[in-house]
Protein backbone atom coordinates (compact mmCIF):
# COMPACT_ATOMS: atom_id res chain seq x y z
CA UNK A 1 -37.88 13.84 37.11
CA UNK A 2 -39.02 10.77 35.01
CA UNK A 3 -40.84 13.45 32.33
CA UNK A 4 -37.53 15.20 32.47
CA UNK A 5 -35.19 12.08 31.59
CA UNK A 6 -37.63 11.33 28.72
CA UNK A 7 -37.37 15.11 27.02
CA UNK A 8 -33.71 14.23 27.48
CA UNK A 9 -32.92 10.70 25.96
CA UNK A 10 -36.14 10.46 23.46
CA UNK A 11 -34.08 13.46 21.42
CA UNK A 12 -30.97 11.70 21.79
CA UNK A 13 -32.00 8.75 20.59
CA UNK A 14 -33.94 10.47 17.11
CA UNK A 15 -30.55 12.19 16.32
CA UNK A 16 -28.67 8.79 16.89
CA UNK A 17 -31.01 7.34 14.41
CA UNK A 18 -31.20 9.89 11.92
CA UNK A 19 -27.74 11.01 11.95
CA UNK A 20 -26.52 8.54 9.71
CA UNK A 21 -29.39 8.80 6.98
CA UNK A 22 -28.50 13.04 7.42
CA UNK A 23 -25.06 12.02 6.58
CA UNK A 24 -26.08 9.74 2.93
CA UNK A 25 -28.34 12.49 2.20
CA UNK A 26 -25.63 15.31 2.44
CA UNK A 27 -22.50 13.48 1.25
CA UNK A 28 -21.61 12.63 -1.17
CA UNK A 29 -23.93 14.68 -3.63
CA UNK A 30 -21.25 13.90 -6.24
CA UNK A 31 -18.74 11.90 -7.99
CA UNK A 32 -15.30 11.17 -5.50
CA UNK A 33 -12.07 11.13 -6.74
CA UNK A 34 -9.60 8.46 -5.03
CA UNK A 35 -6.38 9.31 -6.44
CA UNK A 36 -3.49 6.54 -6.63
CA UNK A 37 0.43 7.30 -6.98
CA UNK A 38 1.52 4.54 -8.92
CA UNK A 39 0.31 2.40 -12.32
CA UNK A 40 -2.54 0.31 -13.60
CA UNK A 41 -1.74 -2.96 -12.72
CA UNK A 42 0.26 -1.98 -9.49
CA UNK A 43 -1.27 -3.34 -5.97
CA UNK A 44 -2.56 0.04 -4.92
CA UNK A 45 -4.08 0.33 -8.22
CA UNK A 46 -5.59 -3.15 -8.61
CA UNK A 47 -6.98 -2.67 -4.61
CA UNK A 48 -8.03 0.96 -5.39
CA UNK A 49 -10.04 0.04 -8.42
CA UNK A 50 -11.91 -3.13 -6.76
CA UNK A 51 -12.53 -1.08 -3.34
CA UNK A 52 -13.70 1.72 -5.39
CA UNK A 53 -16.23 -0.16 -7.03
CA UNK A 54 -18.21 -1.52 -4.08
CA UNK A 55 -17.79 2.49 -2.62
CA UNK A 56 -19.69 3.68 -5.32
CA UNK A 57 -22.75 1.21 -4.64
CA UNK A 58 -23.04 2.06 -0.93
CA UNK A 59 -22.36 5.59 -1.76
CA UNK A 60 -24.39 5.81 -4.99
CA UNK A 61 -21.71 8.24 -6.42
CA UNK A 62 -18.79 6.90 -8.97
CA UNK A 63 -15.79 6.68 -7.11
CA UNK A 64 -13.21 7.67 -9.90
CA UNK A 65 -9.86 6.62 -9.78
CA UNK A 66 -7.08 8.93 -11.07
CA UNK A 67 -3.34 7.78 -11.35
CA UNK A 68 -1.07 10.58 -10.75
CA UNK A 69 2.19 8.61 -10.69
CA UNK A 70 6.03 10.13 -9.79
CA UNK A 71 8.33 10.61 -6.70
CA UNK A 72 7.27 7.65 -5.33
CA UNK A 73 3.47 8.12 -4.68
CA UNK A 74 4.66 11.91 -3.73
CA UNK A 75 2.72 13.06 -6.93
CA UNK A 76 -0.64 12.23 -5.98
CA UNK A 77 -0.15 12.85 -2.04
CA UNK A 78 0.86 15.93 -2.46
CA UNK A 79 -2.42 17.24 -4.96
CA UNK A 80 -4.94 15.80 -2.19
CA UNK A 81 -2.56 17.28 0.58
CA UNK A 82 -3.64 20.70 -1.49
CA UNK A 83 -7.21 19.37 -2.32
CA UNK A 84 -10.18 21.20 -0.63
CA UNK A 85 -11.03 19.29 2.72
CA UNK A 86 -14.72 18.53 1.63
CA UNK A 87 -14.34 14.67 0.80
CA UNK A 88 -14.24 14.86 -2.46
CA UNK A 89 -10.93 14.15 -3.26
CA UNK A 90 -9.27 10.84 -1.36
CA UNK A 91 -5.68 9.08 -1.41
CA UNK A 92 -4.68 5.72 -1.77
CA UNK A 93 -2.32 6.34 0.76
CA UNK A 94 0.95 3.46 0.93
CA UNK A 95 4.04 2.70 2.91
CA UNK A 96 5.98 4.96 0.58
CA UNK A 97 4.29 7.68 1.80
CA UNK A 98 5.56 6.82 5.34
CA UNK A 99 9.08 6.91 3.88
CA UNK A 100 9.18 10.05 2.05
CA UNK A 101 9.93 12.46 5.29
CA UNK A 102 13.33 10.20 6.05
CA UNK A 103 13.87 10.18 2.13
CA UNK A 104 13.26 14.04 1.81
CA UNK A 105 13.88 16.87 3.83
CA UNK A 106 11.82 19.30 1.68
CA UNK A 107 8.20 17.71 1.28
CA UNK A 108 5.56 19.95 -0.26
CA UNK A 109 3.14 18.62 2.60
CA UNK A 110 3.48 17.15 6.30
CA UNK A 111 1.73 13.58 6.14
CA UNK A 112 0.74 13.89 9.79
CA UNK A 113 -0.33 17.65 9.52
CA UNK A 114 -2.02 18.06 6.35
CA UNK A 115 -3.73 14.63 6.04
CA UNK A 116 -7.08 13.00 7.80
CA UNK A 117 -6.82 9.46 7.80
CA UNK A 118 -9.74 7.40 7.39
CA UNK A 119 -9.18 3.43 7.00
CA UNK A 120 -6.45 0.92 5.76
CA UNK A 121 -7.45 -1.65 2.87
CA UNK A 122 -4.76 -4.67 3.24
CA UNK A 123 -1.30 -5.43 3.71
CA UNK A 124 0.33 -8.06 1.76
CA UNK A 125 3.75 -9.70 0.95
CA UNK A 126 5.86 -8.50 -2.04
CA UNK A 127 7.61 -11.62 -4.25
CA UNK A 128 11.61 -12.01 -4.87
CA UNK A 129 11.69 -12.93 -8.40
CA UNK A 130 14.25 -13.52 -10.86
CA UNK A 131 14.30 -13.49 -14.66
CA UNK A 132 13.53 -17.19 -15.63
CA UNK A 133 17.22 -17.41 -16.95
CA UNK A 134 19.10 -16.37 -14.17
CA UNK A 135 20.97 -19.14 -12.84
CA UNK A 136 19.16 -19.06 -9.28
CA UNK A 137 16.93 -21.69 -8.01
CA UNK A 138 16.43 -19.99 -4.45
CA UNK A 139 17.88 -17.12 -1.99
CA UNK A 140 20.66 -19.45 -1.81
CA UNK A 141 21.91 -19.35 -4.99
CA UNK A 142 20.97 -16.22 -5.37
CA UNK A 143 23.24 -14.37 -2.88
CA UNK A 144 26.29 -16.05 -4.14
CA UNK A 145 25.32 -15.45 -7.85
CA UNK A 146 25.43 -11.71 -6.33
CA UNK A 147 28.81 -12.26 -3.93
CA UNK A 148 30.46 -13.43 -7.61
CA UNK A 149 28.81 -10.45 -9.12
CA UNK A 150 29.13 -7.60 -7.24
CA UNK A 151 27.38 -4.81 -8.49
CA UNK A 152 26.26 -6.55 -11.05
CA UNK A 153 23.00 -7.79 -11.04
CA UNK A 154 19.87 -4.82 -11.45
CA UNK A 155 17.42 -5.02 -8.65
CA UNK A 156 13.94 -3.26 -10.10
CA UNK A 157 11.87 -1.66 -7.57
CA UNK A 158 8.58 0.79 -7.93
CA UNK A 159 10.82 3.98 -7.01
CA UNK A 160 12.63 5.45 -4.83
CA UNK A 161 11.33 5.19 -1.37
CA UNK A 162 8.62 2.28 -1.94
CA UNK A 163 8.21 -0.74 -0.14
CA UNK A 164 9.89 -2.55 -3.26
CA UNK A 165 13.04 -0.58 -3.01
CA UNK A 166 13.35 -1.38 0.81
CA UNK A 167 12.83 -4.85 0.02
CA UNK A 168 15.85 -4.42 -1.99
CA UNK A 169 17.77 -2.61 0.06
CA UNK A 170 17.15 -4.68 3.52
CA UNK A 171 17.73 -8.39 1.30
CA UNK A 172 21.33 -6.01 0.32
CA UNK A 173 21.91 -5.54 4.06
CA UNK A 174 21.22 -8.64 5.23
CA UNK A 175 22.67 -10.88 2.83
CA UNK A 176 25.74 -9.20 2.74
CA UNK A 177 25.18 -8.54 -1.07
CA UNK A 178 25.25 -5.45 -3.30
CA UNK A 179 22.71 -5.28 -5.78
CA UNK A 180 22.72 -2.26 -8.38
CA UNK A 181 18.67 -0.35 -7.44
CA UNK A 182 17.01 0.51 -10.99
CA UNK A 183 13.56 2.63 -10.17
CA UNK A 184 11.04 1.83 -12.57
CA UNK A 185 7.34 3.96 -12.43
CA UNK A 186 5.90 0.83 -10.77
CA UNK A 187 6.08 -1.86 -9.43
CA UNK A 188 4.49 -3.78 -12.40
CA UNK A 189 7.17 -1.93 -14.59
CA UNK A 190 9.72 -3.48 -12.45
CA UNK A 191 8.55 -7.05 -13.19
CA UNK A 192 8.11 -6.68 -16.67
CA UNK A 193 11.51 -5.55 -16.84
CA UNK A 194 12.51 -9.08 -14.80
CA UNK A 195 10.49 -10.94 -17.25
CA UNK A 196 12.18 -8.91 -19.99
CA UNK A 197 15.46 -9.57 -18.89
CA UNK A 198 16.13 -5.79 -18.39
CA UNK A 199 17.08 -6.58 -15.05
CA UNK A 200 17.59 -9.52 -13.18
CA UNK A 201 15.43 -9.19 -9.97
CA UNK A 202 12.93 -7.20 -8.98
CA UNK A 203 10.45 -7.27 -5.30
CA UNK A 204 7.29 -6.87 -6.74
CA UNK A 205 3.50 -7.25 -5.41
CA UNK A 206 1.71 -10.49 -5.86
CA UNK A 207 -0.71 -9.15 -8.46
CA UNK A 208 2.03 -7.79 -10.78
CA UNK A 209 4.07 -11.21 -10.46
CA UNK A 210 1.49 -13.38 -10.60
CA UNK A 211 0.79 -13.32 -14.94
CA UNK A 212 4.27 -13.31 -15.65
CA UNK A 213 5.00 -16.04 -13.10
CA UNK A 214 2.00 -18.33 -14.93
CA UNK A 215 3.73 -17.52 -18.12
CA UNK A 216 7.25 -19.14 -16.95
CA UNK A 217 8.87 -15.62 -17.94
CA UNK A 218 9.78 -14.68 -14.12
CA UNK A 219 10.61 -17.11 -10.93
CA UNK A 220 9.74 -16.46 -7.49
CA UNK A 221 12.16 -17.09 -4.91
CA UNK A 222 10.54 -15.96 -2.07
CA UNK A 223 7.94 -13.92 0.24
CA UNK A 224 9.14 -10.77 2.38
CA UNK A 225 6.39 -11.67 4.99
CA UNK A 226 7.07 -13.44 8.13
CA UNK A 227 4.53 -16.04 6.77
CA UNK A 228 3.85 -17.22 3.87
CA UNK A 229 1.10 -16.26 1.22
CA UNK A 230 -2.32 -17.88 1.43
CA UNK A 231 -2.03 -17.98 -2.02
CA UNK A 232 1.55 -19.39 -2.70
CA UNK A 233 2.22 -22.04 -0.23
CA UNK A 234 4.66 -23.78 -2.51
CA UNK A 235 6.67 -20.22 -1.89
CA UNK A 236 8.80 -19.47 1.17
CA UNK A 237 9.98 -16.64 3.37
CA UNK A 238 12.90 -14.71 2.95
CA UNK A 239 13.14 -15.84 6.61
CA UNK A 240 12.94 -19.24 6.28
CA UNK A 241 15.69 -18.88 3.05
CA UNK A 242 18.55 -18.24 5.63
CA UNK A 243 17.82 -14.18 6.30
CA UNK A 244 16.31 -14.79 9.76
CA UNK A 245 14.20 -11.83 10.72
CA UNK A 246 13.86 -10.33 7.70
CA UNK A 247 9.64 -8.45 7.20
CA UNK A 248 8.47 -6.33 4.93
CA UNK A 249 4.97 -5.87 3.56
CA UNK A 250 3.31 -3.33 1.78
CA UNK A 251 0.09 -1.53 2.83
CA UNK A 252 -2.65 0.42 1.49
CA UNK A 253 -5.14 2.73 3.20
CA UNK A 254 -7.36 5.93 2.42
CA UNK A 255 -7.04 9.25 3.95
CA UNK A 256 -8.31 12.66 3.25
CA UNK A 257 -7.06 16.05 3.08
CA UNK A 258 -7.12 17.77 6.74
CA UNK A 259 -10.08 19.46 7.80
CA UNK A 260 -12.73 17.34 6.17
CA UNK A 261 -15.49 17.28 8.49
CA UNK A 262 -15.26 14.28 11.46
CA UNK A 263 -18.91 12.97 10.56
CA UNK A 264 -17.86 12.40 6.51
CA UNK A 265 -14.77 10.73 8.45
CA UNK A 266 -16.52 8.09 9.77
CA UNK A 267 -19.00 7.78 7.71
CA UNK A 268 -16.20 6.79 5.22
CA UNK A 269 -14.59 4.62 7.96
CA UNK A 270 -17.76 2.43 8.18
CA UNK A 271 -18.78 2.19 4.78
CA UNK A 272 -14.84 1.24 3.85
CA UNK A 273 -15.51 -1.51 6.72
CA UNK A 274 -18.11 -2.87 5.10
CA UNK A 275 -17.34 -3.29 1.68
CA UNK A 276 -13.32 -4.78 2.79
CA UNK A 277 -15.17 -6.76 4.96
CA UNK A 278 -17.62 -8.44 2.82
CA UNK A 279 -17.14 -11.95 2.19
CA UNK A 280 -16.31 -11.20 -1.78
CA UNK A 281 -14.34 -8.32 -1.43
CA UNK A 282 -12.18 -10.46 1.59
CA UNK A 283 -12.46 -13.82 -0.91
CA UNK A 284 -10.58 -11.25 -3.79
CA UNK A 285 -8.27 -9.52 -1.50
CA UNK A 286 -6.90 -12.86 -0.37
CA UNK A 287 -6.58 -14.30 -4.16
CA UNK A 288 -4.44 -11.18 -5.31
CA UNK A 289 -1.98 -11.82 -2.35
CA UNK A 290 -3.21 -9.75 0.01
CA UNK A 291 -4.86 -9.57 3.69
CA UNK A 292 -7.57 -7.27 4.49
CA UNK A 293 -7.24 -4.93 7.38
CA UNK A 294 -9.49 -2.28 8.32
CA UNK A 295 -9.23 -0.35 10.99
CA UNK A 296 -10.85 2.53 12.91
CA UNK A 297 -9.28 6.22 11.86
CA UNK A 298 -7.53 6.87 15.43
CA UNK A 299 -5.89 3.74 15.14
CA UNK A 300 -4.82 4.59 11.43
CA UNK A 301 -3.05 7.59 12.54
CA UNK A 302 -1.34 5.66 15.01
CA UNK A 303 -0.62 3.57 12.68
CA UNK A 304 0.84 6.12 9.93
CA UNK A 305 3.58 7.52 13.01
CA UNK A 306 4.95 4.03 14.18
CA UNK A 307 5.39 3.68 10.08
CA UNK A 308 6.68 6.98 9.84
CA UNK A 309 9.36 5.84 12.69
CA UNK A 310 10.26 2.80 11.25
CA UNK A 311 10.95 3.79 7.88
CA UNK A 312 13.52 6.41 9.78
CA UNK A 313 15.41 3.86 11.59
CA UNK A 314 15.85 1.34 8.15
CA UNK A 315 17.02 4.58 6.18
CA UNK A 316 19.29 5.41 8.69
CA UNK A 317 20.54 1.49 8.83
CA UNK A 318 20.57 1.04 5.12
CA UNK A 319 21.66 4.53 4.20
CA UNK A 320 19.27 4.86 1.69
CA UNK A 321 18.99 8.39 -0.44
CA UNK A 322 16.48 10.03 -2.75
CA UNK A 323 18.03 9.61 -6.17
């Protein structure tokens, strides 16, 4: 019995060591594509680009990041939805990606049928800001400026469907207001155009605010998080400015197209834990406004429904519609 359980476990224990040096050796063998819906400077892209990095070290393959940007994100899920399920090709995947199936009843793909998940990155806040003109020193002054003009005053978000046109629409419903929704291609597009004067508000991410805020060109009002920003103290919540209860953050994760093998899953998974998880990568995460999260890819997918419910219910409430 005793030479048995050792012909048993001794086996066990080789393939439990070599597994994961199997897995480096087989995968990846070449350059990965991580492919991100929206534009340079935008808080996927900024978090894509610096994750990426650090991936290619571990995995000693470039990790090349491609912007397809349009619909929303819908652009790039949709050509790793159609990708070949080898792990080649990955998604930045965000919480507009959650929203498209309320937003549109014809979707090339099925996010929870056609995708793998494998890890999220961060959440973080998005900003209120205002064009340094507009007579609005907080949410206050804000919401009458938009009672007096009704209609009148151009909210910029990063499309239809994103968490920065949500933001818009749920600070509408709340504070009783009616602000006119101008999609831009991003969400950095959105605060230029504040900064411009294009429009007068816009819900951006921290790291597309952040310049133009440093430059005087765009004032920030407030945070959509329950909490405030590490990184803007001085800064408060929507929800301390009078709209009690109001949350909204964005998110970023990675996920693969369906049917790539479950061993380049988690091998993914825990190299993605590593590198978010490193004291650097955590120390920059924090700076651009964001909180690192990783997770493991069951609890992803659990995740990606609740999201995928949620974003149902605030269409439904706001009567938001794909424009």
């Amino acid at each position: 019995m005793i030479r048995c359980a050792r012909f048993v476990i001794v086996p066990l224990l080789f393939l439990a060591i070599v597994s994961p040096v199997t897995w480096a050796q087989v995968y990846p063998s070449r350059p990965i594509r991580l492919l991100v819906g929206f534009t340079s400077g935008s808080g996927a892209d900024a978090t894509a680009r610096a994750v990426g990095q650090k991936l290619s070290e571990h995995l000693g393959q470039p990790v090349i990041i491609e912007n397809r940007v349009g619909a929303s994100g819908s652009i790039a899920t949709e050509k790793v939805a159609a990708s070949p399920a080898d792990g080649y090709t990955l998604l930045v995947m965000t919480g507009a990606d959650t929203a498209q199936p309320a937003l549109r009843s014809k979707l090339p793909y099925d996010l929870q049928r056609d995708f793998a998940p494998v890890s999220m990155l961060a959440t973080g806040p998005l900003l209120l800001v205002v064009h340094a003109a507009l007579p609005a020193q907080n949410v206050s002054e804000l919401i009458g400026l938009a009672r007096t003009r009704a209609g009148k005053l151009n909210c910029g978000s990063a499309g239809v469907g994103t968490a920065t046109h949500f933001a818009g629409a749920l600070f509408n419903l709340m504070a009783k207001v009616n602000t006119a929704h101008v999609p831009f291609k991003g969400g950095a597009e959105s605060a230029v155009a504040t900064a411009a004067g294009q429009i007068e508000m816009s819900f951006p991410g921290i790291p597309a605010a952040l310049p133009l805020m440093e430059s005087g060109k765009i004032r920030a009002l407030a945070v959509t998080s329950a909490k405030r920003a590490s990184l803007l103290p001085s800064v408060p919540t929507l929800d301390e400015s009078g709209l009690r209860g109001y949350e909204l953050v964005s998110w970023y994760g990675v996920s693969a197209p369906a049917g790539v093998p479950k061993d380049i899953i988690s091998g993914l998974n825990s190299v993605i834990g590593k590198v978010v998880n490193a004291v650097a990568m955590k120390d920059w995460l924090i700076k651009q406004g964001f909180e690192p999260q990783t997770n493991t890819p069951e609890q992803f997918i659990a995740f990606i429904s609740r999201d995928i419910a949620q974003n149902a219910e605030l269409v439904k409430a706001i009567g938001v519609k794909a424009e």
